[in-house]
PDB file of N, CA and C in Angstrom:
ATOM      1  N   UNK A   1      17.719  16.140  26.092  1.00  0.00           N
ATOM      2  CA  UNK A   1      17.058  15.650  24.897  1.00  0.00           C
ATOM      3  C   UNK A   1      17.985  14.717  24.114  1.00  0.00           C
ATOM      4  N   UNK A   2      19.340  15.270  24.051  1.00  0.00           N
ATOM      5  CA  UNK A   2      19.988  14.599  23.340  1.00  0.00           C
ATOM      6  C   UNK A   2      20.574  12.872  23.791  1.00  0.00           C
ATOM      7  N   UNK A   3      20.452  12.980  25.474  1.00  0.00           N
ATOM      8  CA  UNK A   3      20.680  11.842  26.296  1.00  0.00           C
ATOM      9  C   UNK A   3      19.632  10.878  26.036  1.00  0.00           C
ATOM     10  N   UNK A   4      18.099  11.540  26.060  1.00  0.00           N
ATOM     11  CA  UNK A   4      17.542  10.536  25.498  1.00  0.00           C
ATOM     12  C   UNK A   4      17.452   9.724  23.979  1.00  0.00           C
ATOM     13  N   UNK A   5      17.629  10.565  23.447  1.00  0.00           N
ATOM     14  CA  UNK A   5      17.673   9.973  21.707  1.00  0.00           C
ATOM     15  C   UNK A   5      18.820   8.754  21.964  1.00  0.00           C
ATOM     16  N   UNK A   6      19.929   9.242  22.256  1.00  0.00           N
ATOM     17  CA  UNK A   6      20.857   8.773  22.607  1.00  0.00           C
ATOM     18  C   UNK A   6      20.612   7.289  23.118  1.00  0.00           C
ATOM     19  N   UNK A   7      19.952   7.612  24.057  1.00  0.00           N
ATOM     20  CA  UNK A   7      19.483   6.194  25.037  1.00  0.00           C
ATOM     21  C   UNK A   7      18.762   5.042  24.261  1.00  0.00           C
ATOM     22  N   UNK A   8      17.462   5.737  23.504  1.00  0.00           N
ATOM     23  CA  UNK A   8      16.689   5.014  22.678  1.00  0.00           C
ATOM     24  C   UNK A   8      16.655   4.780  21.272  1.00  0.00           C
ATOM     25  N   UNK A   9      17.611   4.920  20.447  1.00  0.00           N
ATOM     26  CA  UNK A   9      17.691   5.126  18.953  1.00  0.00           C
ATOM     27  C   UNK A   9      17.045   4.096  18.548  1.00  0.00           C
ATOM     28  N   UNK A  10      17.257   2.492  19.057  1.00  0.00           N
ATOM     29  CA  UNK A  10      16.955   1.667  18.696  1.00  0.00           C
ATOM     30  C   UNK A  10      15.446   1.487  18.471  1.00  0.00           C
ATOM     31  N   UNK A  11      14.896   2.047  19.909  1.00  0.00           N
ATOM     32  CA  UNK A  11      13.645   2.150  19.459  1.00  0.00           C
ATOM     33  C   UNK A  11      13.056   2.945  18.704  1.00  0.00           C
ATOM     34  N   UNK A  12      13.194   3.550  18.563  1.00  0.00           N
ATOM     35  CA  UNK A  12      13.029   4.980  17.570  1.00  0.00           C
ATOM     36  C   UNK A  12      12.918   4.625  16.170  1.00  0.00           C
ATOM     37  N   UNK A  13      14.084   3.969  16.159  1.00  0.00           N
ATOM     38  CA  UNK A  13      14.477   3.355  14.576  1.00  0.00           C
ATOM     39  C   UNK A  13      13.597   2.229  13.958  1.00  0.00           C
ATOM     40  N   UNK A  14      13.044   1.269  15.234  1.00  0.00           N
ATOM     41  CA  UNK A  14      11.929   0.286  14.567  1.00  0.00           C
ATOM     42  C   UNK A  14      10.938   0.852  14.733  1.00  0.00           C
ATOM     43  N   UNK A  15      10.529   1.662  16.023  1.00  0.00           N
ATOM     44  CA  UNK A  15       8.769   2.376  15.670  1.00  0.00           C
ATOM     45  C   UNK A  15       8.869   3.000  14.127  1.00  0.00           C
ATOM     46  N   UNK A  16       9.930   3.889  13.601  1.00  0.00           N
ATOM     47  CA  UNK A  16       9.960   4.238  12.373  1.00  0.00           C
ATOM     48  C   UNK A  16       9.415   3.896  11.353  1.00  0.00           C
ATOM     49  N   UNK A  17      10.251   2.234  11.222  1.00  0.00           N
ATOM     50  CA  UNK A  17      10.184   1.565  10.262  1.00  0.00           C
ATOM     51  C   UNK A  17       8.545   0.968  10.617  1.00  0.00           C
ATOM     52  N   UNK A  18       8.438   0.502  11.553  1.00  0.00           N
ATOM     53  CA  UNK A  18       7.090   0.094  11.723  1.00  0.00           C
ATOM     54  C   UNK A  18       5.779   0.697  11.159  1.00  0.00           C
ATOM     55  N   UNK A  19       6.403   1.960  11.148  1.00  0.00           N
ATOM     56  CA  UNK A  19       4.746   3.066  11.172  1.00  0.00           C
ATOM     57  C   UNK A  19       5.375   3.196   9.975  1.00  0.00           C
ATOM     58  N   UNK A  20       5.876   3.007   8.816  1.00  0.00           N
ATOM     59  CA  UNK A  20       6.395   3.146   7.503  1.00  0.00           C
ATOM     60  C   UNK A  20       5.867   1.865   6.878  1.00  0.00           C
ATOM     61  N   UNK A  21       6.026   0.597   7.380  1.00  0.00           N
ATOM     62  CA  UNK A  21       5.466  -0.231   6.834  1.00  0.00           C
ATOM     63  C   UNK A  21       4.041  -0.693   6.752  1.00  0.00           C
ATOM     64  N   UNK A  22       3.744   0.326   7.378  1.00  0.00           N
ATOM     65  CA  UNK A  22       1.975   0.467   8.605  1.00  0.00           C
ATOM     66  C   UNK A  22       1.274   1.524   6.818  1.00  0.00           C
ATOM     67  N   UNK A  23       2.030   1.862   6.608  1.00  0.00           N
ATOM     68  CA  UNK A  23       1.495   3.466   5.850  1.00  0.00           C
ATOM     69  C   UNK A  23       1.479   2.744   4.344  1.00  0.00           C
ATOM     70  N   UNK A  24       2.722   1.922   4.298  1.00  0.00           N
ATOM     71  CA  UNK A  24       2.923   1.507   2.933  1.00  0.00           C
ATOM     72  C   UNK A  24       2.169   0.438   2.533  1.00  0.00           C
ATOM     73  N   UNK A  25       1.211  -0.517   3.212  1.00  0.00           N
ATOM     74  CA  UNK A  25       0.580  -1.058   3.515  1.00  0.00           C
ATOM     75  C   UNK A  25      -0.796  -0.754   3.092  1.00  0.00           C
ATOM     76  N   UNK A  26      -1.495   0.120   3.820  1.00  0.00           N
ATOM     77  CA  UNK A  26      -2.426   1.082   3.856  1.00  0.00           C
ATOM     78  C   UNK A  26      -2.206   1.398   2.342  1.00  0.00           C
ATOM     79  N   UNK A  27      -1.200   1.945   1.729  1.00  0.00           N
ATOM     80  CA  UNK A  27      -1.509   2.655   0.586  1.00  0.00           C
ATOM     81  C   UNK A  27      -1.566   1.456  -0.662  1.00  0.00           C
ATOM     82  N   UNK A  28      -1.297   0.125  -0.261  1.00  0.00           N
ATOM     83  CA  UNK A  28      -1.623  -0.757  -1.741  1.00  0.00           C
ATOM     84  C   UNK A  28      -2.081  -1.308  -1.532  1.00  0.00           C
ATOM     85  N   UNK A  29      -2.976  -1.533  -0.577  1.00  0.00           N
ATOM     86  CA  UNK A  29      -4.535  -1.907  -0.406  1.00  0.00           C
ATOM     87  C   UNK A  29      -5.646  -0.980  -0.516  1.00  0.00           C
ATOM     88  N   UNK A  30      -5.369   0.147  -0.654  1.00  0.00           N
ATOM     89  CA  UNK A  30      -6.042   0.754  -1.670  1.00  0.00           C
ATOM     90  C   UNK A  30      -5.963   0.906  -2.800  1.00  0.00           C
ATOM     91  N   UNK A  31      -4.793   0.878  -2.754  1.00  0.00           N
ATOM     92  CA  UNK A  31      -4.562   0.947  -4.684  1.00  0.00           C
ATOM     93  C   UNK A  31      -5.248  -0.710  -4.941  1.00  0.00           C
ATOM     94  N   UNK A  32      -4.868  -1.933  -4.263  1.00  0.00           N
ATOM     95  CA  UNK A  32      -5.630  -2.557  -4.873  1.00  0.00           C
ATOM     96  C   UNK A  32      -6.913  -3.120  -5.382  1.00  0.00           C
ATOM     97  N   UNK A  33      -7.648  -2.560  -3.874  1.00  0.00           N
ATOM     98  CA  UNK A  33      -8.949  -2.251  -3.743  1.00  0.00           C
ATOM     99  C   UNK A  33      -9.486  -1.595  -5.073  1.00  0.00           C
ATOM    100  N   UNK A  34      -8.930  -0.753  -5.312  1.00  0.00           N
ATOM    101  CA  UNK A  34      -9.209   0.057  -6.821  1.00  0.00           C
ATOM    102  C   UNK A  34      -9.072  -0.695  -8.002  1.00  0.00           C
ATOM    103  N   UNK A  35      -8.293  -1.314  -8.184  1.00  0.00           N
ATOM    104  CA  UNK A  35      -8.099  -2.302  -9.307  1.00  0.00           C
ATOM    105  C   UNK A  35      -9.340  -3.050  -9.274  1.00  0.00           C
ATOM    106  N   UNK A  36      -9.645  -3.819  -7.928  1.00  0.00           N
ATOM    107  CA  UNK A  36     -10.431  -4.899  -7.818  1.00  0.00           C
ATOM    108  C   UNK A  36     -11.844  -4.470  -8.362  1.00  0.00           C
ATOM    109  N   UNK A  37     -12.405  -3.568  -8.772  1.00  0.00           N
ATOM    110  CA  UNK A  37     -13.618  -2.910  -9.168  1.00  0.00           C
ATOM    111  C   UNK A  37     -14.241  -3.673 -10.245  1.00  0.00           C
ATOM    112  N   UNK A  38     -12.862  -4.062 -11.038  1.00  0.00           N
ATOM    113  CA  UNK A  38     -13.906  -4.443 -12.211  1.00  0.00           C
ATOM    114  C   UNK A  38     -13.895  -6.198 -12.684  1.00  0.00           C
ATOM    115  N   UNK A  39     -15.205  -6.369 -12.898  1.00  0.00           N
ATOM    116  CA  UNK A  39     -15.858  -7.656 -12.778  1.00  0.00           C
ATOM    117  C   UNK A  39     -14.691  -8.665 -13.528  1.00  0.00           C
ATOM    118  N   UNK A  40     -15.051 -10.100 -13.635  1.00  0.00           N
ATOM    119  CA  UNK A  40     -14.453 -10.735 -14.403  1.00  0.00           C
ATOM    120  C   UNK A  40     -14.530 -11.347 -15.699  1.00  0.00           C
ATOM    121  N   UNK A  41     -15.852 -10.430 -16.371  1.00  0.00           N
ATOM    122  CA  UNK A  41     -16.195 -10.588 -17.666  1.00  0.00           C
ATOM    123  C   UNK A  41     -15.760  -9.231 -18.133  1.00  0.00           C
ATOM    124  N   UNK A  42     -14.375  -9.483 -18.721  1.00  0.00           N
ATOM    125  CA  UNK A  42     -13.691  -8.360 -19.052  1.00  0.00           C
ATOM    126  C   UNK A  42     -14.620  -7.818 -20.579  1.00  0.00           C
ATOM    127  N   UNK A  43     -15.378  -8.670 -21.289  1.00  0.00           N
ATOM    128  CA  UNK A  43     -16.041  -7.712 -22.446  1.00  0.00           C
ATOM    129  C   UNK A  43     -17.424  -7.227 -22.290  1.00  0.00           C
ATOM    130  N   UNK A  44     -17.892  -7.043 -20.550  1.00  0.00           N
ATOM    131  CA  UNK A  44     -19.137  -5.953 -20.041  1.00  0.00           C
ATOM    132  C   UNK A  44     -17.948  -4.827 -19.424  1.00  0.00           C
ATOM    133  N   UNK A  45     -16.877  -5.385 -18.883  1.00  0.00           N
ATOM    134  CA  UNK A  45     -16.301  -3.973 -18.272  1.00  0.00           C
ATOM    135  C   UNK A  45     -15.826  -2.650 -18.685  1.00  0.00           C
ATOM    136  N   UNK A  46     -15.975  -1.635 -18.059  1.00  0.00           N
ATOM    137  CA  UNK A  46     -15.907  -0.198 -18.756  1.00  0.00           C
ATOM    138  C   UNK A  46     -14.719   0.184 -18.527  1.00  0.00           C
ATOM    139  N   UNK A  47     -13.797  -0.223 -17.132  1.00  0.00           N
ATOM    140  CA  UNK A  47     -13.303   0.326 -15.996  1.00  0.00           C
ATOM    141  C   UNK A  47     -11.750  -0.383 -16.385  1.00  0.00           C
ATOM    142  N   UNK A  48     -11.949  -1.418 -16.944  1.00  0.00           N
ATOM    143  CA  UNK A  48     -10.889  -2.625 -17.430  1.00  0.00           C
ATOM    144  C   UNK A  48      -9.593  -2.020 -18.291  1.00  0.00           C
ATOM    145  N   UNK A  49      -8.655  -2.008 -17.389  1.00  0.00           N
ATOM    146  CA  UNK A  49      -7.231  -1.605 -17.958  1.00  0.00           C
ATOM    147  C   UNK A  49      -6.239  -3.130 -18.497  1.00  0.00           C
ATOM    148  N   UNK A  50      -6.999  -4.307 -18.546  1.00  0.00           N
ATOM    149  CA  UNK A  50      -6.440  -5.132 -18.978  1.00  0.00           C
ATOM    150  C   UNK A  50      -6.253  -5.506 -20.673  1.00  0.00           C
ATOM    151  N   UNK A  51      -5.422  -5.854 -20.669  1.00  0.00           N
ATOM    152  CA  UNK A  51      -5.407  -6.339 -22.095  1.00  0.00           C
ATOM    153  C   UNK A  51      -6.153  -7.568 -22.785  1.00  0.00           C
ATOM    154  N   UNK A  52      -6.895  -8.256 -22.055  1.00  0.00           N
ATOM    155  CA  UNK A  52      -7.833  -9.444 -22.242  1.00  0.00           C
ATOM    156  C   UNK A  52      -9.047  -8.562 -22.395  1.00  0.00           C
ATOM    157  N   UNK A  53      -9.289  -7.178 -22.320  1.00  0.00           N
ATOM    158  CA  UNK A  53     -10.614  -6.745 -22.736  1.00  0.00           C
ATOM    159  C   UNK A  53     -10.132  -6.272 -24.287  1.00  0.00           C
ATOM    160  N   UNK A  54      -9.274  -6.347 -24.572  1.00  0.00           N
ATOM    161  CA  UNK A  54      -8.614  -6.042 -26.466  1.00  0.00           C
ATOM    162  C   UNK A  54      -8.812  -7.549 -27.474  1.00  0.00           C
ATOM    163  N   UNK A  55      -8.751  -8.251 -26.712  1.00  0.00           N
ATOM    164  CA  UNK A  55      -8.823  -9.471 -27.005  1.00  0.00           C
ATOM    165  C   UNK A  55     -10.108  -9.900 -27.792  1.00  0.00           C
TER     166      UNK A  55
END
């Protein structure tokens, strides 16, 4: 077991990072997806965390 780790770290180390950047990805495109909800007439929106709906 240890011969193989051994053998392959390298790969190991970018699938890692790969499937990390795969995930982190995934998670702020949802978060932005969520943002994107609300329209661009910020004084009908309910949902509007901007400061142009104070305005």
């Amino acid at each position: 077991m240890l011969e193989f780790l051994a053998e392959n770290w390298g790969n190991l180390l970018v699938g890692a990072l790969l499937s990390a950047a795969v995930v982190f990805s995934v998670i702020k495109l949802k978060k932005d997806g969520e943002k994107k909800s609300c329209c661009s007439d910020c004084s009908k929106c309910t949902g509007c965390t901007s400061d142009k709906k104070r305005q």
